[in-house]
C-alpha atoms as a PDB file:
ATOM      1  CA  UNK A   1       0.000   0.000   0.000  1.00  0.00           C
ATOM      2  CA  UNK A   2       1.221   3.487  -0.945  1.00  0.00           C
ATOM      3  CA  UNK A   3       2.426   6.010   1.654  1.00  0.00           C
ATOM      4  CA  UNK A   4       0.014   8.341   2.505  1.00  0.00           C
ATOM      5  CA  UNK A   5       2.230  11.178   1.295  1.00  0.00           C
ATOM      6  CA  UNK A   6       2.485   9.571  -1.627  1.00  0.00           C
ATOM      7  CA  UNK A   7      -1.347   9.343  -2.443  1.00  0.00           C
ATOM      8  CA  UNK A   8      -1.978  12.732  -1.093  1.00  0.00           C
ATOM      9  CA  UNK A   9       0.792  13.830  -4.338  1.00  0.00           C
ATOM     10  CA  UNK A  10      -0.385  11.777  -6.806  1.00  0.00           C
ATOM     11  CA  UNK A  11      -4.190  13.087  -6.322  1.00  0.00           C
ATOM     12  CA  UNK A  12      -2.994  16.807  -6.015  1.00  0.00           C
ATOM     13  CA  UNK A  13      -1.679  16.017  -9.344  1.00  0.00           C
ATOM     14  CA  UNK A  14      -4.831  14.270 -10.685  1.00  0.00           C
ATOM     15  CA  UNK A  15      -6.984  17.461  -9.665  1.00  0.00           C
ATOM     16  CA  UNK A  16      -4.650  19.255 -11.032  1.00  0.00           C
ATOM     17  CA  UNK A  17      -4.036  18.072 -14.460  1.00  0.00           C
ATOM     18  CA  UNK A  18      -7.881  17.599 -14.351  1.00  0.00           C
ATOM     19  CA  UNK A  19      -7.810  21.093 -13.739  1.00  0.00           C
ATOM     20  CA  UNK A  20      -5.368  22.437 -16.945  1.00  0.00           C
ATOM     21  CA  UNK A  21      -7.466  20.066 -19.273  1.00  0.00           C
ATOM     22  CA  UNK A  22     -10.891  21.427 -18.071  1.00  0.00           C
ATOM     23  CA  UNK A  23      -9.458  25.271 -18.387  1.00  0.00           C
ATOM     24  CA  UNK A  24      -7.331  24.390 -21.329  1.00  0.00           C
ATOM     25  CA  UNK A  25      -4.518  26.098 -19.428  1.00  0.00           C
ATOM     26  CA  UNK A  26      -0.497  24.662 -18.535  1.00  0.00           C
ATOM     27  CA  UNK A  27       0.596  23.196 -15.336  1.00  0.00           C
ATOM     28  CA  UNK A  28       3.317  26.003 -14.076  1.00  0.00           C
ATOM     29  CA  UNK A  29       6.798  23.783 -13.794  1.00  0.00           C
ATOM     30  CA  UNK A  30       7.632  23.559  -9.885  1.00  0.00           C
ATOM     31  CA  UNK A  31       9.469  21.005  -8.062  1.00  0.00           C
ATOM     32  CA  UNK A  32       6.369  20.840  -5.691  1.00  0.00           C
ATOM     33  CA  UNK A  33       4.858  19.992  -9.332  1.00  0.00           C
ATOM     34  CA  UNK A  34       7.769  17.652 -10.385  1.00  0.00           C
ATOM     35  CA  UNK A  35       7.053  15.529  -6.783  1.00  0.00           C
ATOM     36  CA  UNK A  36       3.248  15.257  -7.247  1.00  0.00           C
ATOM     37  CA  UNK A  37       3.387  14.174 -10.820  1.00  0.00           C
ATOM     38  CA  UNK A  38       6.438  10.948  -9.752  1.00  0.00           C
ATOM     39  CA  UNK A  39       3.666  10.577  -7.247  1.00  0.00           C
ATOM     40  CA  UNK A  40       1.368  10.052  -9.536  1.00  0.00           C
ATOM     41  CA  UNK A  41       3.395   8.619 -12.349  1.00  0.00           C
ATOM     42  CA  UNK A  42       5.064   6.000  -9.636  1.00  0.00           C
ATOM     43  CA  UNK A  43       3.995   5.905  -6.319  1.00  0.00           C
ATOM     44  CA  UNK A  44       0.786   4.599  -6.878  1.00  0.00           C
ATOM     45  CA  UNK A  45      -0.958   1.750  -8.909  1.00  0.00           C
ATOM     46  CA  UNK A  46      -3.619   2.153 -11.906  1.00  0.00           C
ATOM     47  CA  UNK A  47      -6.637   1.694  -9.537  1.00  0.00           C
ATOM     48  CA  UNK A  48      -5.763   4.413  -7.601  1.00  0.00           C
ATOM     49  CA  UNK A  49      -4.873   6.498 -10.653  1.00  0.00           C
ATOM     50  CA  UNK A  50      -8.439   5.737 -12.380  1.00  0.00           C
ATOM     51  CA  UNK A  51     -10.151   6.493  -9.044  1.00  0.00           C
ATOM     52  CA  UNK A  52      -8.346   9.689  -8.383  1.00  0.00           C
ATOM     53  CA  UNK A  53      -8.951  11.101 -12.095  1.00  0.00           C
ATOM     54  CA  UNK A  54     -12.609  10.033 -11.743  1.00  0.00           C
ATOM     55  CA  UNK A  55     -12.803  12.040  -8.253  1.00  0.00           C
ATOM     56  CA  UNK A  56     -10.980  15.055 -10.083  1.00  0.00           C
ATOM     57  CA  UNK A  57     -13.002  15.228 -13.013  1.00  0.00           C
ATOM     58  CA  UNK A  58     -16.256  15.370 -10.858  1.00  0.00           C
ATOM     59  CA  UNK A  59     -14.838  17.642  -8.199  1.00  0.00           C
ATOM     60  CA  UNK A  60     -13.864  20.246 -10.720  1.00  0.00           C
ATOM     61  CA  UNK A  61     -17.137  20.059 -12.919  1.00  0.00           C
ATOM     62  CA  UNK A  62     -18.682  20.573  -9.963  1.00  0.00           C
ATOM     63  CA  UNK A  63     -16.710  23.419  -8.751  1.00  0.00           C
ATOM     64  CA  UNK A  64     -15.667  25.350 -12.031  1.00  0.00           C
ATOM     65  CA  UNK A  65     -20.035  25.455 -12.074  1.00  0.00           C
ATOM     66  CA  UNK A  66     -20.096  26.960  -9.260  1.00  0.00           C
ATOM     67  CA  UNK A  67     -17.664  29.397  -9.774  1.00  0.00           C
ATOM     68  CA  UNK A  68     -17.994  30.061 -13.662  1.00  0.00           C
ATOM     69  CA  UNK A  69     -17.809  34.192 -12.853  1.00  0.00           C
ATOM     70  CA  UNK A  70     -15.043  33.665 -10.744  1.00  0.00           C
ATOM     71  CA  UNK A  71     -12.176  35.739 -12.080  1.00  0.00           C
ATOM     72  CA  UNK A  72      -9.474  33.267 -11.809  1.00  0.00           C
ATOM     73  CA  UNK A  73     -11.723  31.067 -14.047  1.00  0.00           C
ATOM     74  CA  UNK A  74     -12.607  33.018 -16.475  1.00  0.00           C
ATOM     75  CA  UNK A  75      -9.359  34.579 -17.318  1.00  0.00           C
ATOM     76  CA  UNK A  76      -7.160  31.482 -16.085  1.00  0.00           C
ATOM     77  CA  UNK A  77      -3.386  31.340 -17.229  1.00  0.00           C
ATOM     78  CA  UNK A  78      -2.145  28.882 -15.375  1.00  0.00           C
ATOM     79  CA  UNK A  79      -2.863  25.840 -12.595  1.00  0.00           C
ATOM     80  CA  UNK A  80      -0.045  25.870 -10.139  1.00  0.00           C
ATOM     81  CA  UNK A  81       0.838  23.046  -7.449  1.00  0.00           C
ATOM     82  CA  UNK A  82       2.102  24.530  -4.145  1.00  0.00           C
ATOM     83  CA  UNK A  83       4.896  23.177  -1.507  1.00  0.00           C
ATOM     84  CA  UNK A  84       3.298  21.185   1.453  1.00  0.00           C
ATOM     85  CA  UNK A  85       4.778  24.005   3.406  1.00  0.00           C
ATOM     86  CA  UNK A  86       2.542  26.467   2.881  1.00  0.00           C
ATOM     87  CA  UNK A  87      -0.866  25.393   5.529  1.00  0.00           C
ATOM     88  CA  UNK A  88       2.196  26.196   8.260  1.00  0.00           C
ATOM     89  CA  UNK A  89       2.196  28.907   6.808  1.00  0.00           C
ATOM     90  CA  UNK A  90      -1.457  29.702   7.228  1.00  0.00           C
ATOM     91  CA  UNK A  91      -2.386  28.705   3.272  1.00  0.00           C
ATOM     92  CA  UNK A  92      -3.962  25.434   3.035  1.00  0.00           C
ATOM     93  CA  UNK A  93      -3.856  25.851  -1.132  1.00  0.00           C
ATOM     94  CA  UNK A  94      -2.179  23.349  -2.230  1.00  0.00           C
ATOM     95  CA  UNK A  95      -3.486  23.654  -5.689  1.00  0.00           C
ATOM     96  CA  UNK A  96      -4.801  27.086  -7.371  1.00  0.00           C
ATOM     97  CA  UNK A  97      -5.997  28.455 -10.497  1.00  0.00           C
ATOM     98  CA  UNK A  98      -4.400  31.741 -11.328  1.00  0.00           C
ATOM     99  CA  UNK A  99      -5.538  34.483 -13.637  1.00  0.00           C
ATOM    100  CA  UNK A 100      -4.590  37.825 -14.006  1.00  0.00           C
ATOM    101  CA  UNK A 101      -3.997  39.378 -10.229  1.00  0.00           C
ATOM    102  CA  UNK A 102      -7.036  36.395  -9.156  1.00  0.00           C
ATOM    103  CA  UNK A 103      -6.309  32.907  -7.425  1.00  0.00           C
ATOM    104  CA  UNK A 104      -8.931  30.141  -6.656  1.00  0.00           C
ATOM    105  CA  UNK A 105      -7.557  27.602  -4.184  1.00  0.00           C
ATOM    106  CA  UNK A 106      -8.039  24.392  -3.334  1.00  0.00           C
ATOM    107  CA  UNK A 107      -6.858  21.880  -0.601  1.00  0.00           C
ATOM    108  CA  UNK A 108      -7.207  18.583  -2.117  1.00  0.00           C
ATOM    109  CA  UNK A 109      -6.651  15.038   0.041  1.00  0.00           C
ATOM    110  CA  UNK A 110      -6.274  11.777  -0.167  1.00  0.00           C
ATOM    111  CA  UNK A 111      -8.342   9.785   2.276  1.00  0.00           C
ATOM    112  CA  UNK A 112      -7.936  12.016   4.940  1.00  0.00           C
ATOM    113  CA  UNK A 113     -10.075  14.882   7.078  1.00  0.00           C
ATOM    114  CA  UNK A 114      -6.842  16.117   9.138  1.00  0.00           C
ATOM    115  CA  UNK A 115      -6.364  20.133   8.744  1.00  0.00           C
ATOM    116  CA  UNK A 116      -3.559  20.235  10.332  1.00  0.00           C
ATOM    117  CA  UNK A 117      -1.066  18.584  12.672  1.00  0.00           C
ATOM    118  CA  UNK A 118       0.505  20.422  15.716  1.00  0.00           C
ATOM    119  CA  UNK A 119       2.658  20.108  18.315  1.00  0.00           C
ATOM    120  CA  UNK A 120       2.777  20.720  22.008  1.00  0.00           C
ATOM    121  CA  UNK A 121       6.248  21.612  23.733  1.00  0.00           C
ATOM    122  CA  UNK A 122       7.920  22.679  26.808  1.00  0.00           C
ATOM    123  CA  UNK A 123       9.292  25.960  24.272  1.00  0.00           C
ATOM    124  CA  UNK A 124       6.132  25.965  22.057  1.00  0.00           C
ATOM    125  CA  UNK A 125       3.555  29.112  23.344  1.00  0.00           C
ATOM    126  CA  UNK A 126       0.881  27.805  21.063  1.00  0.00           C
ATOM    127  CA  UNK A 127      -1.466  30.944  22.185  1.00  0.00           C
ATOM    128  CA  UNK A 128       0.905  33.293  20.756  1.00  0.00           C
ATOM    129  CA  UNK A 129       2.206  31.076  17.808  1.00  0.00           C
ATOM    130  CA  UNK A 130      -1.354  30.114  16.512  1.00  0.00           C
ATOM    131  CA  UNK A 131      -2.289  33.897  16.612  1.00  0.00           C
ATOM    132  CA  UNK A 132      -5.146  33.314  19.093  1.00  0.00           C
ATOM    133  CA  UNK A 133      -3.725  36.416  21.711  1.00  0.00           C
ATOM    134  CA  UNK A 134      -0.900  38.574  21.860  1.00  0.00           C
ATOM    135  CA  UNK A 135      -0.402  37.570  25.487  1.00  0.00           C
ATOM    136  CA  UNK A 136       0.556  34.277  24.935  1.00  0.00           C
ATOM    137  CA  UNK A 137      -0.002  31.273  27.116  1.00  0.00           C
ATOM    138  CA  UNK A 138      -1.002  31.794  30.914  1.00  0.00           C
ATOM    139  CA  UNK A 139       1.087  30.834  34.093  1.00  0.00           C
ATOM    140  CA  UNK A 140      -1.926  28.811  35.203  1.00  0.00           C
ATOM    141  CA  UNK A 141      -0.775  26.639  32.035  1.00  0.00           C
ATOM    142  CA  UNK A 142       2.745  26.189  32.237  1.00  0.00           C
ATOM    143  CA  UNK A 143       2.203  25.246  36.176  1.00  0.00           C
ATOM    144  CA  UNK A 144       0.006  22.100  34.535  1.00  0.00           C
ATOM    145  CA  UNK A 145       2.272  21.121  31.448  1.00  0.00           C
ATOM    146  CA  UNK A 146       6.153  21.865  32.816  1.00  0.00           C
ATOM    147  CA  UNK A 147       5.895  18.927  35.181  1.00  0.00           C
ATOM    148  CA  UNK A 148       4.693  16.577  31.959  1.00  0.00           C
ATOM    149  CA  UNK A 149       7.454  17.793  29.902  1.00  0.00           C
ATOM    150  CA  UNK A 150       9.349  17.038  32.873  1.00  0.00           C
ATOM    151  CA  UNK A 151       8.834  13.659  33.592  1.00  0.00           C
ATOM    152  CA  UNK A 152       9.079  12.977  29.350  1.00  0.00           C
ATOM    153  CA  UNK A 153      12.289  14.828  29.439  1.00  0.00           C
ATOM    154  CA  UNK A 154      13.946  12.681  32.611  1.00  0.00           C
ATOM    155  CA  UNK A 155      12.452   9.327  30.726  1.00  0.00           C
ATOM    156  CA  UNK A 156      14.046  10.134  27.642  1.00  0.00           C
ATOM    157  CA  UNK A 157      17.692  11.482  29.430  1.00  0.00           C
ATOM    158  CA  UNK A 158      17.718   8.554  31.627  1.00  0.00           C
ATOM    159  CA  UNK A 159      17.376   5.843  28.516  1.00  0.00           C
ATOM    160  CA  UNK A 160      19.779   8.044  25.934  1.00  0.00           C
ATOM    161  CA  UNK A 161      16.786   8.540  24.066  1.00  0.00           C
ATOM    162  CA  UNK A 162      15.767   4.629  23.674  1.00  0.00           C
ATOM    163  CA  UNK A 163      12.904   4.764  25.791  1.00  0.00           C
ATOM    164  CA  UNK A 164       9.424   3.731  24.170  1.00  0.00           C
ATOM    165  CA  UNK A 165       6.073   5.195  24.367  1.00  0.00           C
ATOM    166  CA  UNK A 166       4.655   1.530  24.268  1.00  0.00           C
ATOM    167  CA  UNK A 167       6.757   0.839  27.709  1.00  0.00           C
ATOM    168  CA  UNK A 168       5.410   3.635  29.438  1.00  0.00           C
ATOM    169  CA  UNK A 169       2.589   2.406  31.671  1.00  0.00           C
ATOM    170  CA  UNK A 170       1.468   5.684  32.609  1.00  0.00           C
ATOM    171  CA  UNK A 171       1.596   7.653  28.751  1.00  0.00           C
ATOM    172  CA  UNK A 172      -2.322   8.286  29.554  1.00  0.00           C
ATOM    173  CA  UNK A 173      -2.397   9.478  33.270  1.00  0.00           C
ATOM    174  CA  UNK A 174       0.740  11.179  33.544  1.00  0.00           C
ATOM    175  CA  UNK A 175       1.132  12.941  30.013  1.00  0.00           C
ATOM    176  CA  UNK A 176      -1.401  12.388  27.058  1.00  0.00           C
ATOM    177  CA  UNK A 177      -4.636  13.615  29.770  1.00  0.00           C
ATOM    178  CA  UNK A 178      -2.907  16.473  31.627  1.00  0.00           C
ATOM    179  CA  UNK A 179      -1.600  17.710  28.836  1.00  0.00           C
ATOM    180  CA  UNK A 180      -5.115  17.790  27.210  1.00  0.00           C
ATOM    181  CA  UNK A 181      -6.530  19.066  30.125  1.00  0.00           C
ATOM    182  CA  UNK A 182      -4.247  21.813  30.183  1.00  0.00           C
ATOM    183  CA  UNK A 183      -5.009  23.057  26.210  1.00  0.00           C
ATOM    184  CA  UNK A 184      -8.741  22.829  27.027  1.00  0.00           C
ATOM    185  CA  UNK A 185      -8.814  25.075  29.597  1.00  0.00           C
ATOM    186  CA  UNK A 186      -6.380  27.220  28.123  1.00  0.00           C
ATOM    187  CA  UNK A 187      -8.658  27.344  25.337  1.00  0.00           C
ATOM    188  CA  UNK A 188     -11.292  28.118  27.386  1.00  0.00           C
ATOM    189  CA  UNK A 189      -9.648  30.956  29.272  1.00  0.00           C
ATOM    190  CA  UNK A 190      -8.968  32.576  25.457  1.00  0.00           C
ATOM    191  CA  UNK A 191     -11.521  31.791  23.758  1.00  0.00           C
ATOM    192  CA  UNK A 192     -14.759  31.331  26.344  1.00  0.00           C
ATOM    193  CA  UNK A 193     -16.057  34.707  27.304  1.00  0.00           C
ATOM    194  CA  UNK A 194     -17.638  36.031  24.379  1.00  0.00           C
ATOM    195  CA  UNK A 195     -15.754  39.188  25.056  1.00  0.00           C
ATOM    196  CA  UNK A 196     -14.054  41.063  22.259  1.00  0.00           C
ATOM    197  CA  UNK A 197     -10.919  39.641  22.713  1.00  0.00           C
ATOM    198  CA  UNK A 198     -12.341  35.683  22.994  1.00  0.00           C
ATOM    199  CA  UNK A 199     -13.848  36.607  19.572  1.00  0.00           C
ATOM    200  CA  UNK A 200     -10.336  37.727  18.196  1.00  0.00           C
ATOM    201  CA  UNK A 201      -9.086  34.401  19.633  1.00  0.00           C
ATOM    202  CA  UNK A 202     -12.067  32.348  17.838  1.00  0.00           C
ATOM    203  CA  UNK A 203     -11.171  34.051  14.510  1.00  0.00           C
ATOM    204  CA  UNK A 204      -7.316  33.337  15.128  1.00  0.00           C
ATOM    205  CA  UNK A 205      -7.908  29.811  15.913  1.00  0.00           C
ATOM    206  CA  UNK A 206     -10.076  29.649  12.676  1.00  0.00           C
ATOM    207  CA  UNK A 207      -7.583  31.240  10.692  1.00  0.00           C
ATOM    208  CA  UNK A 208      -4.326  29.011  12.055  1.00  0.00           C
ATOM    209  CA  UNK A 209      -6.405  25.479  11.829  1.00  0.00           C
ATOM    210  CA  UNK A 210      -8.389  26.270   8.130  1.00  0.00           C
ATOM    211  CA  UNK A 211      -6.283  28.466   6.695  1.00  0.00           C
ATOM    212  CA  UNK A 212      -6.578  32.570   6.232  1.00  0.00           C
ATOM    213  CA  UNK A 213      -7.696  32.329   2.508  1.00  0.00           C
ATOM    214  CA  UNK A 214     -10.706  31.012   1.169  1.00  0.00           C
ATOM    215  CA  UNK A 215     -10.620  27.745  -0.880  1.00  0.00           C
ATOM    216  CA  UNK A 216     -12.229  24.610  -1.586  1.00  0.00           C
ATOM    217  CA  UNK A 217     -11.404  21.330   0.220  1.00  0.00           C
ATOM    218  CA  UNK A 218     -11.913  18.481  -1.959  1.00  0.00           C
ATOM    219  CA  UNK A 219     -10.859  14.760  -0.607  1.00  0.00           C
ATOM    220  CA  UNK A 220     -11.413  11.603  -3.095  1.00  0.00           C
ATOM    221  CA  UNK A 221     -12.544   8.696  -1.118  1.00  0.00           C
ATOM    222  CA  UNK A 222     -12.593   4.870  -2.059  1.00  0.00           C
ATOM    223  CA  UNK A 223     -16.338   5.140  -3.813  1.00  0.00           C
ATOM    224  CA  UNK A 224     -16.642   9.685  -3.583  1.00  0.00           C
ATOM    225  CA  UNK A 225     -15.377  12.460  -3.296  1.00  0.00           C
ATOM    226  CA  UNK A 226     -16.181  15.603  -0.828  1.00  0.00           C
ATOM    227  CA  UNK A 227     -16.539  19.315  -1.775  1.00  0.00           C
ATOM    228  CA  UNK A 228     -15.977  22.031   0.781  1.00  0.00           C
ATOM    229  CA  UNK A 229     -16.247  25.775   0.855  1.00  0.00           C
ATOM    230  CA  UNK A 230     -14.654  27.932   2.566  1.00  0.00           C
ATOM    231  CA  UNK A 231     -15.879  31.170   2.266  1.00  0.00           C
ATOM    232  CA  UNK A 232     -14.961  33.758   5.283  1.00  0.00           C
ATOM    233  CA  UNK A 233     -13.741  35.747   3.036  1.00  0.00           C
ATOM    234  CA  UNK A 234     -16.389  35.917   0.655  1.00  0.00           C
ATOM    235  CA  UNK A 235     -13.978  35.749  -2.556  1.00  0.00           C
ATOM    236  CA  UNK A 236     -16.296  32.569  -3.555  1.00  0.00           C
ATOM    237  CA  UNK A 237     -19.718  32.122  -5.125  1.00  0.00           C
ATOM    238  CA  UNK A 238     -22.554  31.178  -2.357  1.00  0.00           C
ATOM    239  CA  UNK A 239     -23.225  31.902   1.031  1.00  0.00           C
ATOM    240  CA  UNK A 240     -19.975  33.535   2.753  1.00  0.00           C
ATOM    241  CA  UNK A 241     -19.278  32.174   6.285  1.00  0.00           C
ATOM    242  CA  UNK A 242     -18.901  33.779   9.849  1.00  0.00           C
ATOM    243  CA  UNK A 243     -16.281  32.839  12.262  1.00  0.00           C
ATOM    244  CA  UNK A 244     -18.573  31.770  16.241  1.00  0.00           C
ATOM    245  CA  UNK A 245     -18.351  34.703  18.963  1.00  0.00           C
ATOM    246  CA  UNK A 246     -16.812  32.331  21.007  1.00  0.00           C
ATOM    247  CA  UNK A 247     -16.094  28.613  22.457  1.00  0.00           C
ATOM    248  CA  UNK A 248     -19.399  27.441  24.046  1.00  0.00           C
ATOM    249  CA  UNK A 249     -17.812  24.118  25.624  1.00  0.00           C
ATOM    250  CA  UNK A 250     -14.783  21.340  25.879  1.00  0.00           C
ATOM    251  CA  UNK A 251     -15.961  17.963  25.852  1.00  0.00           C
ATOM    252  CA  UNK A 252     -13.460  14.822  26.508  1.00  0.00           C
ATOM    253  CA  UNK A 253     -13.496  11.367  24.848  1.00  0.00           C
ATOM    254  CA  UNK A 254     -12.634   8.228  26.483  1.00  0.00           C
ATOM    255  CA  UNK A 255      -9.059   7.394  27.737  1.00  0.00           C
ATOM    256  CA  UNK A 256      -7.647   5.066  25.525  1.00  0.00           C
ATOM    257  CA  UNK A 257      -8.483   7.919  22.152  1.00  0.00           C
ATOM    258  CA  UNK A 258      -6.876  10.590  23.868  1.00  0.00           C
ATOM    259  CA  UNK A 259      -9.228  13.667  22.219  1.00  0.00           C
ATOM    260  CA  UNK A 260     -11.536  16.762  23.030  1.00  0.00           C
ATOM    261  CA  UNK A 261     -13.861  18.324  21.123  1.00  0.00           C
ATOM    262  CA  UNK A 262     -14.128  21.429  21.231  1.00  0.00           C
ATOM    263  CA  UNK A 263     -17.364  22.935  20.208  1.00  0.00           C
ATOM    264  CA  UNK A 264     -18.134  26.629  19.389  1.00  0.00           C
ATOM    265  CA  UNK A 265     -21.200  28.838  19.998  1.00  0.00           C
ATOM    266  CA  UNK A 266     -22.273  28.165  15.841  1.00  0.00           C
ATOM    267  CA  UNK A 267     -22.171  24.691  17.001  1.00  0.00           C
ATOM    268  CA  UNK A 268     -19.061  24.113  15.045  1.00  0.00           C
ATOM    269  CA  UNK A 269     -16.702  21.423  16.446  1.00  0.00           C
ATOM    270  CA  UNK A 270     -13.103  20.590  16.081  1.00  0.00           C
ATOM    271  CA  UNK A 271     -11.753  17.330  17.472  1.00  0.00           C
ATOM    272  CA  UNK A 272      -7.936  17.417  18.383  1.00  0.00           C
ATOM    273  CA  UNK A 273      -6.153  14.164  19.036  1.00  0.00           C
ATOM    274  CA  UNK A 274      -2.968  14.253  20.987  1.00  0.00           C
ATOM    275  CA  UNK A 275      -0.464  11.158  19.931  1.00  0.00           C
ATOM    276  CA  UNK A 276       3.381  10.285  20.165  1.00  0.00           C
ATOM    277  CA  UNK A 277       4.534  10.954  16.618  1.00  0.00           C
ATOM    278  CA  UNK A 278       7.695   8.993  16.913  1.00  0.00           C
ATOM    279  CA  UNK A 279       8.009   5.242  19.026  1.00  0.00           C
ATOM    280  CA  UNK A 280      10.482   6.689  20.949  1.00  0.00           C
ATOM    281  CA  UNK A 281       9.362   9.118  23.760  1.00  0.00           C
ATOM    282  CA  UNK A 282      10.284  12.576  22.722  1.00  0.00           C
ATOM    283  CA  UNK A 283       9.848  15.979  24.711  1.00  0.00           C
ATOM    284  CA  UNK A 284       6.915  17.246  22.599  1.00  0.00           C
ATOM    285  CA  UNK A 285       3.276  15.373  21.237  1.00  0.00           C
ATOM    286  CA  UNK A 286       1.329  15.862  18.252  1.00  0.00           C
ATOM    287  CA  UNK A 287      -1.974  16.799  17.484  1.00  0.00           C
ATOM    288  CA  UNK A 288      -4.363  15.643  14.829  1.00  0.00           C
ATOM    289  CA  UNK A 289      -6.600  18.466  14.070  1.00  0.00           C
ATOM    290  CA  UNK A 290      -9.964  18.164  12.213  1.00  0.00           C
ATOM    291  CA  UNK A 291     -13.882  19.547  11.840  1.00  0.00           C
ATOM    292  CA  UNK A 292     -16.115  17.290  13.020  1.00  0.00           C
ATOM    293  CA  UNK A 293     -18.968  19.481  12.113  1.00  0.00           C
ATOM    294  CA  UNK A 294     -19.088  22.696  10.160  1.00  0.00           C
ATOM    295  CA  UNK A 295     -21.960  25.297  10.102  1.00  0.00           C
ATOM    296  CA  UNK A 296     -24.348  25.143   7.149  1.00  0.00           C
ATOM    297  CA  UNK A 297     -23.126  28.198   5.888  1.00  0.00           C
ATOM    298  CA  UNK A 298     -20.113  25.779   4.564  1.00  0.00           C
ATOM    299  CA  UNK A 299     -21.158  24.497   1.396  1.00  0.00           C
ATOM    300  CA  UNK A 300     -20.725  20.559   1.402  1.00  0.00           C
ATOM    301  CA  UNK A 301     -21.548  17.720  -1.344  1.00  0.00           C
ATOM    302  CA  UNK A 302     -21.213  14.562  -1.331  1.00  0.00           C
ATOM    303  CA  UNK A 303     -20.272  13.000  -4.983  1.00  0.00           C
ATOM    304  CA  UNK A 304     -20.651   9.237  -4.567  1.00  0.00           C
ATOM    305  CA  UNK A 305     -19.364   6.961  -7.634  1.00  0.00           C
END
């Protein structure tokens, strides 16, 4: 079975090329280009080929509908493919069509609903690097999470950095939970007043885990393929979108999946898993970001096949 990097490249490069045939415009030359295409090209047998040009070429009739007066479209030069940097960046467009000074974006995905993947960190202020406020984490938090990083920091010095996360009898009680427990009520503190500044904080959290540019999402399944809009910015056809006031609640999942959802005042929810991203233990875990559930002011479809 591919790598999942690997089928994320070769569909970019499927939509893509779906893309310059539909518009009758080139694929700009880019290594970022170069990688998706030997993605494509190598990486990954004819069935998933065939199923991600079928996905493509409904995802983009779809989409170049819906945005036939879009300026990008209708004077299009060019389809670009974008580094995987760029969502740290803030822009999840991995894959654009560009006309004139216009640009319509698109995230597309193989198999996968993750927006983004984060880290927590003894060094990492994640208030102040996600853009949520300008006053960074509070002491309240680093009192909770400094004795976690601690204890991961002693495990790891004491074993010259052989020790395993599967050894470690107490990875849920004494790290993955408090340092859960920690973010969520950080988050809380930030974003859970419905002051003017928790609002700020809602809108920076949008921006850092969707992106600060409007674009479509589009991820090709086994038998479909899903169409997003993101619209906050109201650069795309259709209902634009409004970022919630403030975060209503946290609400914790059992032990063993190590997640919280945290759900907003529009009723909006993002999940955030917290996992070891290496075997060995490390001073630092990951999250896996997604949306659960989006307001209907998102357009979504559903293109089965």
């Amino acid at each position: 079975m591919p790598r999942q990097v690997d089928t994320g490249r070769a569909f970019q490069w499927a939509f893509a090329k779906q893309l310059s045939d539909s518009l009758g415009v080139p694929i700009a030359p880019s290594l970022s280009a170069i990688a998706a295409r030997d993605s494509y090209d190598y990486a990954v047998d004819d069935s998933y080929q065939k199923r991600f040009i079928h996905a493509s070429h409904l995802a983009s009739e779809e989409i170049l509908r819906l945005e036939s007066n879009h300026p990008a479209v209708r004077g299009a030069s060019a389809i670009t493919v974008a580094p995987n940097s760029g969502h740290q960046a803030g822009d999840p467009r991995d894959v654009s069509v560009l006309g004139g000074d216009s640009q319509l974006g698109f995230s597309s995905k193989s198999n996968s609903a993750s927006l983004k993947h984060s880290r927590l960190g003894p060094n990492i202020n994640f208030v102040l690097k996600w853009g949520l406020d300008a006053q960074g984490v509070s002491d309240q938090y680093l009192e909770q999470v400094d004795p976690v990083f601690q204890v991961l920091k002693q495990l790891k010095q004491n074993s010259d950095g052989r020790a395993l996360w599967a050894d470690f009898d107490g990875k849920y009680d004494l790290a993955y939970w408090p340092l859960l427990n920690a973010f969520g009520e950080e988050l809380l503190r930030v974003c859970g007043s419905g002051a003017s500044s928790s609002q700020r904080a809602c809108k920076g959290l949008f921006d850092y885990v969707l992106g600060n540019h409007d674009f479509y999402k589009v991820c090709s399944r086994v038998n479909a393929v899903e169409i997003q809009a993101f619209n906050y910015q109201s650069s795309l056809s259709g209902e634009s979108s409004e970022h919630p006031k403030y975060l209503q609640v946290i609400e914790s999942h059992s032990k063993n999946r190590c997640s919280i959802d945290v759900r907003f005042a529009d009723d909006s929810v993002f999940n955030f898993r917290i996992h070891n991203a290496s075997k060995r233990i490390e001073t630092s875990l990951k999250f896996d970001i997604q949306a659960t559930k989006l307001t209907p002011s998102i357009y979504s479809r559903q293109i089965s096949f």
